[in-house]
N, C-alpha and C. Protein backbone atom coordinates (compact mmCIF):
# COMPACT_ATOMS: atom_id res chain seq x y z
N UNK A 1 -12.13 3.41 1.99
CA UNK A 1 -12.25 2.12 1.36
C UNK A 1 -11.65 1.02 2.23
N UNK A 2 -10.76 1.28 3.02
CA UNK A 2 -9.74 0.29 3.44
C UNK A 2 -10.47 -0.40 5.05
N UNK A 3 -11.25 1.30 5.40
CA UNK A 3 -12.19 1.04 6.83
C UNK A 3 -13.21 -0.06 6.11
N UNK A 4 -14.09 -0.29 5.35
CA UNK A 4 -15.56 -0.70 4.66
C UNK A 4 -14.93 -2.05 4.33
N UNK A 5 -13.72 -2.00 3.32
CA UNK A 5 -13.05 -3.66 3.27
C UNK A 5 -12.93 -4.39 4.42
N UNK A 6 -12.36 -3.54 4.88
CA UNK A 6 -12.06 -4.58 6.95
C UNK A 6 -13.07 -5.14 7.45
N UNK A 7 -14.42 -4.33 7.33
CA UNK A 7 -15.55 -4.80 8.42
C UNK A 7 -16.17 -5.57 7.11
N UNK A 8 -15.97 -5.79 6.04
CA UNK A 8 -16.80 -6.53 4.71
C UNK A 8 -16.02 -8.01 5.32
N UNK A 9 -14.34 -8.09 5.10
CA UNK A 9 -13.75 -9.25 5.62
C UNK A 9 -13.98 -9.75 6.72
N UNK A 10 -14.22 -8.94 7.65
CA UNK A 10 -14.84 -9.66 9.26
C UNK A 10 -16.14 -10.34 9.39
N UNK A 11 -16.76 -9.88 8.26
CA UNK A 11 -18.43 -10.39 8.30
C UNK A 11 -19.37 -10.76 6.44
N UNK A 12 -18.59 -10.39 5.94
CA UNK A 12 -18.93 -10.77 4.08
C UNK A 12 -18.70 -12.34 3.64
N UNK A 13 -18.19 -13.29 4.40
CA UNK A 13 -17.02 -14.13 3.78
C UNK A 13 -17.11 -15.29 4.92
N UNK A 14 -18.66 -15.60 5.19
CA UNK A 14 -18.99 -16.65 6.63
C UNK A 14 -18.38 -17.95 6.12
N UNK A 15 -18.16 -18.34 4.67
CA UNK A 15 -18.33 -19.77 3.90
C UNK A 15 -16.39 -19.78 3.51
N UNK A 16 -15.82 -18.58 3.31
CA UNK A 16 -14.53 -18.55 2.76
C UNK A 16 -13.91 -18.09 3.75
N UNK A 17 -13.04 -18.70 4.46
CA UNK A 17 -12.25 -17.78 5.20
C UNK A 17 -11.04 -17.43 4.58
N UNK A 18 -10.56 -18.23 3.52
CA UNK A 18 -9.36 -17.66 2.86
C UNK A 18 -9.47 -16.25 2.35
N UNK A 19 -10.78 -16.23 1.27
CA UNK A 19 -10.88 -14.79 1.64
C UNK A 19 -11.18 -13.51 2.00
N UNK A 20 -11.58 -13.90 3.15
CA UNK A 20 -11.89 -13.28 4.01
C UNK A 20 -10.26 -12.76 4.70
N UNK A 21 -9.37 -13.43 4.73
CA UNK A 21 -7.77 -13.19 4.77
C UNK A 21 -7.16 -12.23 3.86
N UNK A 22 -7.71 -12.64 2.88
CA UNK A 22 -7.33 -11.76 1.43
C UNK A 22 -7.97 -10.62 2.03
N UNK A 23 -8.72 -10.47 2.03
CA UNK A 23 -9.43 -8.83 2.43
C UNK A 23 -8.96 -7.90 3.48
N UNK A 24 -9.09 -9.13 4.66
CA UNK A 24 -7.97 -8.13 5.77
C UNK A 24 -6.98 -7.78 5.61
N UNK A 25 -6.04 -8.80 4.97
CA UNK A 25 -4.30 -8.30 4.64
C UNK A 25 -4.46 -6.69 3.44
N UNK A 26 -5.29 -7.22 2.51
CA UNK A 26 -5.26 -6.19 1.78
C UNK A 26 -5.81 -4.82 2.36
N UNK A 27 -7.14 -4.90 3.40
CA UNK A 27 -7.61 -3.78 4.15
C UNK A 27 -6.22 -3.11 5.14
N UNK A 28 -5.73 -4.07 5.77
CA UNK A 28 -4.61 -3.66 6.21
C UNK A 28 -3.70 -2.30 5.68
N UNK A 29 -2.88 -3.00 4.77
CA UNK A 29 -2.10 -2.83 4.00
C UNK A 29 -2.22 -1.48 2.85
N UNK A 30 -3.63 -1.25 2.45
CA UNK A 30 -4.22 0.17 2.04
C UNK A 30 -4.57 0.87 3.10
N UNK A 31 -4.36 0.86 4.49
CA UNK A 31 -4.70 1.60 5.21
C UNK A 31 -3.18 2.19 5.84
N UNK A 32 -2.13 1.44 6.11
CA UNK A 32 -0.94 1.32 6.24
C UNK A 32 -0.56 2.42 5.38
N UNK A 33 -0.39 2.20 4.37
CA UNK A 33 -0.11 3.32 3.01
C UNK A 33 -0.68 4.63 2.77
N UNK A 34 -2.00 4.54 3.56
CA UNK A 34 -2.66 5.66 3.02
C UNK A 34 -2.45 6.63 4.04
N UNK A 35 -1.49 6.07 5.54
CA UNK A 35 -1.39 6.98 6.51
C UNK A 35 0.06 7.27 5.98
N UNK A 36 0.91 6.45 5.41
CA UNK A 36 1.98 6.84 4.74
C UNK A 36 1.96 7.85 3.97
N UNK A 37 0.90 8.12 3.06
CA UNK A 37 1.19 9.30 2.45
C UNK A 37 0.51 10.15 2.98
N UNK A 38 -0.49 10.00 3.76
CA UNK A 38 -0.53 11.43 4.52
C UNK A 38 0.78 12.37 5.35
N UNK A 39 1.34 11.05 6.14
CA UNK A 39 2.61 11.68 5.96
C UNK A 39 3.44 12.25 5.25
N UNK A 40 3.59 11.50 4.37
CA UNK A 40 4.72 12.11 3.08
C UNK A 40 4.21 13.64 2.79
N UNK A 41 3.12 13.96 2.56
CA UNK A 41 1.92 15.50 2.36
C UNK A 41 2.88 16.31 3.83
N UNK A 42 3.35 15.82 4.71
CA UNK A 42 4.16 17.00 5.55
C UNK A 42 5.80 16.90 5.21
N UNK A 43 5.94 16.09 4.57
CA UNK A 43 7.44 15.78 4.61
C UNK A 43 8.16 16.68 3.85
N UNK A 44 7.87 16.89 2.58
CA UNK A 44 8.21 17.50 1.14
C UNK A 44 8.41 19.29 1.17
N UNK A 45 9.81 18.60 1.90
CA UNK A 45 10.37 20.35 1.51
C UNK A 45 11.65 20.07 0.76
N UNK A 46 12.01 20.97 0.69
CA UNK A 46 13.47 21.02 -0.45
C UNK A 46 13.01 20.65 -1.79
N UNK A 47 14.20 19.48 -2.19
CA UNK A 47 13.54 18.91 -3.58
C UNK A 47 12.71 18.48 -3.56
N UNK A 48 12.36 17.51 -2.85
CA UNK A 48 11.07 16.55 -2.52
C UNK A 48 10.89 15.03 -3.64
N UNK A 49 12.40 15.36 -4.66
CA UNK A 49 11.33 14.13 -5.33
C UNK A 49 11.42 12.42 -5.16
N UNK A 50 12.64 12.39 -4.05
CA UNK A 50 12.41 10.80 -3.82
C UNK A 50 11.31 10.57 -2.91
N UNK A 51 10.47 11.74 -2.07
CA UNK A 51 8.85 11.72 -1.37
C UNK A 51 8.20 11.67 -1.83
N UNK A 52 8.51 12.08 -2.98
CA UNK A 52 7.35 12.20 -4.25
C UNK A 52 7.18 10.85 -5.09
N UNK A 53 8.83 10.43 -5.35
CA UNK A 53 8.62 8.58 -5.87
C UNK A 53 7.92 7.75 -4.56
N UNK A 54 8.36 8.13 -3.51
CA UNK A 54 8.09 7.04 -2.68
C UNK A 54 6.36 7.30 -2.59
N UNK A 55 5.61 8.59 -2.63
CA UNK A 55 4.16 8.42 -2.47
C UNK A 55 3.84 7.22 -4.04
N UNK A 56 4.41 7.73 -5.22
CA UNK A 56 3.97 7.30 -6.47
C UNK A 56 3.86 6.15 -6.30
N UNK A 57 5.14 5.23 -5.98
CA UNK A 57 5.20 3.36 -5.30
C UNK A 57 4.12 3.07 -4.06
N UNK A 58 3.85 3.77 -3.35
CA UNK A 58 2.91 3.36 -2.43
C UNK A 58 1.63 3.72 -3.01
N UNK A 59 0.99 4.28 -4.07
CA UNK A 59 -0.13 4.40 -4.77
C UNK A 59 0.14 3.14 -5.70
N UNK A 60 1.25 3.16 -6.52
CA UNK A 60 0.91 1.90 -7.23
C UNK A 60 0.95 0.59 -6.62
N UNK A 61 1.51 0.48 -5.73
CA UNK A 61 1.57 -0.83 -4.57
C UNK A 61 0.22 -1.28 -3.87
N UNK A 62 -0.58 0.10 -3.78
CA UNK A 62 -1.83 -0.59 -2.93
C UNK A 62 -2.89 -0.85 -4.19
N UNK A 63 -2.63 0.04 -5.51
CA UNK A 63 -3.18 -0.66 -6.54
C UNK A 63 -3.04 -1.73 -7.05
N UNK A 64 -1.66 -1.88 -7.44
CA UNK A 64 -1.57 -3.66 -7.28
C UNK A 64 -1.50 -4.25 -6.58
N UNK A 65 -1.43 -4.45 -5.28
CA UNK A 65 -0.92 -5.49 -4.29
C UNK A 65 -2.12 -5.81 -4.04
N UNK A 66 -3.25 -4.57 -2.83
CA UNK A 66 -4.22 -4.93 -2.58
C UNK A 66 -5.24 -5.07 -3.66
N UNK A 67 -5.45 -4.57 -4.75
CA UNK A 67 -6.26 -4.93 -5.92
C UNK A 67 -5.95 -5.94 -6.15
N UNK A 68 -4.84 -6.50 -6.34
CA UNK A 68 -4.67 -8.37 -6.57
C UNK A 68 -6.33 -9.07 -5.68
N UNK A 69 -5.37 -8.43 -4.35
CA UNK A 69 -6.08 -9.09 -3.09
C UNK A 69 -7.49 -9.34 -2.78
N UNK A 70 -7.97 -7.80 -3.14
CA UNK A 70 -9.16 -7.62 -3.09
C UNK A 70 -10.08 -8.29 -4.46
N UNK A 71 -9.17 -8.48 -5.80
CA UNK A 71 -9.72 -9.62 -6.60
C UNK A 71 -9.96 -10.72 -6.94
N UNK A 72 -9.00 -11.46 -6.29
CA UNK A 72 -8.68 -12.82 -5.72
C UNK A 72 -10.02 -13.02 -4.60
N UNK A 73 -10.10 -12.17 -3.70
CA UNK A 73 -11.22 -12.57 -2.49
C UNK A 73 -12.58 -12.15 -3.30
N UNK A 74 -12.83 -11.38 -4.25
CA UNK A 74 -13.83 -10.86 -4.92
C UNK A 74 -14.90 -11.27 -6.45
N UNK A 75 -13.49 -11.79 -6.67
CA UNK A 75 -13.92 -12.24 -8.20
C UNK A 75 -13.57 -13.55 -8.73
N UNK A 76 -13.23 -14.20 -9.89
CA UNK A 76 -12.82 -15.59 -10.04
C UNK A 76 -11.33 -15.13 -11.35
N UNK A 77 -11.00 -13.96 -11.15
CA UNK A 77 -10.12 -13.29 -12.29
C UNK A 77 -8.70 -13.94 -11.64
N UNK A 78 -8.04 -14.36 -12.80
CA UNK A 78 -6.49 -14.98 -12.14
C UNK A 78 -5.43 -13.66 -12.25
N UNK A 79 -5.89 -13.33 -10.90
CA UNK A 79 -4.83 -11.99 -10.84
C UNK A 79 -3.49 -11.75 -9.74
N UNK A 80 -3.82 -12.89 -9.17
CA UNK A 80 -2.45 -13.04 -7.91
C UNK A 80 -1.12 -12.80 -8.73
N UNK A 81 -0.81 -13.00 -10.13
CA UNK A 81 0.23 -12.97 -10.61
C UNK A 81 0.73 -11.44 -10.09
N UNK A 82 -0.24 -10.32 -10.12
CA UNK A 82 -0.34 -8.99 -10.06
C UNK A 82 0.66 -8.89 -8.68
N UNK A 83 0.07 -9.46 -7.79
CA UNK A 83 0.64 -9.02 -6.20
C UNK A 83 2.11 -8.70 -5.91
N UNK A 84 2.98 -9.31 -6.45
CA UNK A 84 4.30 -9.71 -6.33
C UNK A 84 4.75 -7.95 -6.88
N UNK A 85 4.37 -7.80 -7.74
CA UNK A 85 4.50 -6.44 -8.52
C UNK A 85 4.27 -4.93 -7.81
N UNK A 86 2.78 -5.24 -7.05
CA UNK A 86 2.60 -4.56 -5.69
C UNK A 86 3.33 -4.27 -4.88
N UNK A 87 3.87 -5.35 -4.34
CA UNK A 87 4.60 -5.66 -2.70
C UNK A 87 6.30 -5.25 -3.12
N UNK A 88 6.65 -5.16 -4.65
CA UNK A 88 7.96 -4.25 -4.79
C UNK A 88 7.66 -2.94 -5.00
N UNK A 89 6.56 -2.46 -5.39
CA UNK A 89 6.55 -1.14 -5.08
C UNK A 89 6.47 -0.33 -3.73
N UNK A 90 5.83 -1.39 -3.37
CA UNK A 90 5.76 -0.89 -1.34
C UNK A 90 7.34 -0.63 -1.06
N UNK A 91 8.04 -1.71 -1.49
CA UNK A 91 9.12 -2.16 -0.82
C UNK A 91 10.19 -1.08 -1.49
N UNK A 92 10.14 -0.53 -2.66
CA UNK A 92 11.10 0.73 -3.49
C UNK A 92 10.26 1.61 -2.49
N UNK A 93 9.11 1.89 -2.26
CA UNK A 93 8.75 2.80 -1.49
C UNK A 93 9.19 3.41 -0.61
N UNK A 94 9.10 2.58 0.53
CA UNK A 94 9.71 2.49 1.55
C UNK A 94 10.98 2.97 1.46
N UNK A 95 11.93 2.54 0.42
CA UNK A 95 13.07 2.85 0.24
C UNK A 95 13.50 3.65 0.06
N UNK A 96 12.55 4.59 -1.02
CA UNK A 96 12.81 6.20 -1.53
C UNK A 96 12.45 6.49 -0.46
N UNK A 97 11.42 6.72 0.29
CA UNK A 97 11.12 7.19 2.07
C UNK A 97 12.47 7.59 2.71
N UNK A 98 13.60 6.09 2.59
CA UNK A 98 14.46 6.59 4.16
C UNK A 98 15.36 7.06 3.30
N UNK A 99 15.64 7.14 2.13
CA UNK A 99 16.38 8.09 1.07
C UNK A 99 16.03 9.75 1.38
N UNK A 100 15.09 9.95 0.95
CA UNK A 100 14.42 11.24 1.21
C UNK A 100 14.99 11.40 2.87
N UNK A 101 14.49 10.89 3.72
CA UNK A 101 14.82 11.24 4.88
C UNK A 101 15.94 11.37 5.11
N UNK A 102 17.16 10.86 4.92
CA UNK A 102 18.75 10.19 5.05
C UNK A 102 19.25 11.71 4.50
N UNK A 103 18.57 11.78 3.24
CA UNK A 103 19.03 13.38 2.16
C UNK A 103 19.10 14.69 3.06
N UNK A 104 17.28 14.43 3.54
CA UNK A 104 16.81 15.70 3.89
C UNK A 104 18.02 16.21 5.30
N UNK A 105 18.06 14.99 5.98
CA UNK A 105 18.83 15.31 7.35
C UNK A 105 20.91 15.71 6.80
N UNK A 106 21.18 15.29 6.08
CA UNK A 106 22.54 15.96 5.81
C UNK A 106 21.94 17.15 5.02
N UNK A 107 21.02 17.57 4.25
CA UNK A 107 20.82 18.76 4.34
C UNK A 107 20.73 19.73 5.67
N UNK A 108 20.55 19.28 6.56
CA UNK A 108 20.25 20.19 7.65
C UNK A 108 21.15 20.14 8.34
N UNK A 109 22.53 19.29 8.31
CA UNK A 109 23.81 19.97 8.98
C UNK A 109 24.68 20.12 8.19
């Protein structure tokens, strides 16, 4: 989805370039995440469950953040309120990430 958004924003959007912006940041940004949790899919040994919050926030983050994004550039629905809501789940994400990591490594000495 995130490959098909990118090349839609580079060439869908000759009359809008705003969003045509909206689309890339959001193509971005679901693509960013989605290599994130492919990662996280090797990470998860031991307990695993702040890898496991941090995939959950980066699924709901690219649902709201870039779904804002991609509705805002898509539709006439007043949904930017949504984004802000997104971009803290990325951001707890991220967080449970270097948690998990920080854990996993004093587990191992």
């Amino acid at each position: 989805m995130a490959v098909g958004f990118g090349a839609y924003a580079a060439h869908g959007f000759p009359d809008a370039p705003e969003a045509a912006q909206w689309v890339d940041k959001a193509s971005r940004y679901q693509m960013y995440h989605a290599l994130a949790l492919l990662a996280l899919a090797g990470l998860q040994r031991g307990d695993g469950r702040l890898a496991c919050l941090a995939g959950i926030l980066f699924v709901a983050g690219t649902l709201l953040f870039c779904g804002a994004l991609y509705g805002l550039a898509l539709t006439s629905l007043p949904v930017a309120w949504v984004a802000p809501f997104g971009g803290s789940a990325f951001i707890l994400g991220w967080l449970a990430l270097a948690a998990a990591a920080i854990l996993e490594k004093r587990q191992r000495e």
